[in-house]
Structure formats: structure tokens, C-alpha cells
Protein backbone atom coordinates (compact mmCIF):
# COMPACT_ATOMS: atom_id res chain seq x y z
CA UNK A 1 90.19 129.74 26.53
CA UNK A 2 90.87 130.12 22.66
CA UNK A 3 89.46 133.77 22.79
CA UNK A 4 91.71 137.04 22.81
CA UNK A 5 92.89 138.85 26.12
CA UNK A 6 91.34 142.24 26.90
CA UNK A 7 93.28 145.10 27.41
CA UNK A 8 91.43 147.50 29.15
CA UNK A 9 92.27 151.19 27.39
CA UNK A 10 92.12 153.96 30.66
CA UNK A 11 92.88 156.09 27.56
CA UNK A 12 89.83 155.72 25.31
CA UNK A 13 87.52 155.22 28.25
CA UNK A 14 88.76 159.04 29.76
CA UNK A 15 88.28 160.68 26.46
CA UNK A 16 84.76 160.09 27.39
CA UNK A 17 84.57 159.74 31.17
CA UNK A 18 85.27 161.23 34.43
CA UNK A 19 87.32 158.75 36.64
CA UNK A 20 84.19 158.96 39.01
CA UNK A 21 82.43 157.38 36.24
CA UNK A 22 84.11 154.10 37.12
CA UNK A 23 85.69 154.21 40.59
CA UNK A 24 85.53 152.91 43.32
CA UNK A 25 82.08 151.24 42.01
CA UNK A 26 82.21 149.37 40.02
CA UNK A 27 86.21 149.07 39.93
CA UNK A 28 87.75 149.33 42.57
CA UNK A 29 91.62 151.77 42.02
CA UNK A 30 94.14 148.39 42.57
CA UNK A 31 95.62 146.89 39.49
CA UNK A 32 94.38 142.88 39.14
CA UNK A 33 91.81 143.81 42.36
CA UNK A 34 88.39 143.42 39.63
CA UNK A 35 88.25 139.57 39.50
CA UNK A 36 84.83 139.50 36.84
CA UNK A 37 84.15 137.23 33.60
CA UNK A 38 82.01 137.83 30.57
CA UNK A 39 78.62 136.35 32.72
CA UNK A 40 78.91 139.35 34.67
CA UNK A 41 79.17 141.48 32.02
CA UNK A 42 76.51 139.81 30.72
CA UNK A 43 74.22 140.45 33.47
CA UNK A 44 74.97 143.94 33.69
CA UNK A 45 77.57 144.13 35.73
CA UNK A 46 80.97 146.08 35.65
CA UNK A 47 81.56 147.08 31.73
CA UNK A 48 78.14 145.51 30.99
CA UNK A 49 77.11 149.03 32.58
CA UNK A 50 78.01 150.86 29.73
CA UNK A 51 78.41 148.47 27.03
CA UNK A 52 75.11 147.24 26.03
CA UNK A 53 73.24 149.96 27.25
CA UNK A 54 74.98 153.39 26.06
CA UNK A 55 77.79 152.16 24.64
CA UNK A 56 78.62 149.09 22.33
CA UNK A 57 77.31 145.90 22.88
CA UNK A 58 79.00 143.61 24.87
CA UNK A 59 78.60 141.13 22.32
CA UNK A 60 81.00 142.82 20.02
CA UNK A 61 83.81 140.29 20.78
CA UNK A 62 86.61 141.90 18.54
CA UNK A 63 86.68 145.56 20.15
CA UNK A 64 87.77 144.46 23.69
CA UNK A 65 89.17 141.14 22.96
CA UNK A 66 92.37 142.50 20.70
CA UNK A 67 95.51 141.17 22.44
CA UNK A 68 96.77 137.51 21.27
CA UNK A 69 97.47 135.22 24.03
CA UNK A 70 101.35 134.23 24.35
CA UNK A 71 102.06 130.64 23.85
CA UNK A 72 102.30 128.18 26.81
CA UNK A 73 101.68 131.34 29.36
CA UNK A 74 99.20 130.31 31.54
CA UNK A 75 96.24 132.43 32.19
């Protein structure tokens, strides 16, 4: 609960990616439709495709979790 949001960067990701890359499997194309946590990830799932195998690992906490959490918003 005390760790940074993510804000997922369609930007950065599309430098390197085709859209088909990514959709529909694992994410599916509907804002707030990917419900996942950092198990999956860890398991290889979703951005624990990528990250960990040919990108960086997922245990680089900082690089994805970057936004500050607002005070008294509820998650």
C-alpha cells in the first residue's frame, strides 16, 4: 500500500512495439479492463512477459512505480 502507482507509458512501450505486441493478449483494448498485481507479473504474466525476460526486470521497483499516491484517495 505504501508503494508508488504505475503509470503505464503507451508512449515508451510503442517506440519499441507494435500494438499487436500487446493486444488483445495479454491486455485486452478497454481502459481499467486488466485487473493484475505484481504476483502475476511475477509469474510471468502480463508485463512479466517482457520485463524479466527481454526487457528490465520486474524487480526494478522505481521505473514503473513513479507516480506518488494522493493523500486520503482511496485506491
Amino acid at each position: 500500500a505504501g508503494m508508488a502507482m504505475v503509470r503505464f507509458s503507451h508512449a515508451t512501450h510503442g517506440e519499441w512495439l507494435d500494438c499487436s505486441n500487446c493486444h488483445d493478449d495479454p491486455f485486452v483494448k478497454i481502459a481499467g479492463g486488466n485487473r493484475f498485481n505484481m504476483e502475476d507479473i511475477l509469474k510471468g504474466e502480463y508485463c512479466g512477459r517482457c520485463h524479466g525476460a527481454v526487457a528490465f526486470p520486474p524487480t526494478d521497483c522505481l521505473r514503473c512505480h513513479n507516480v506518488a499516491r494522493a493523500v486520503g484517495v482511496a485506491n
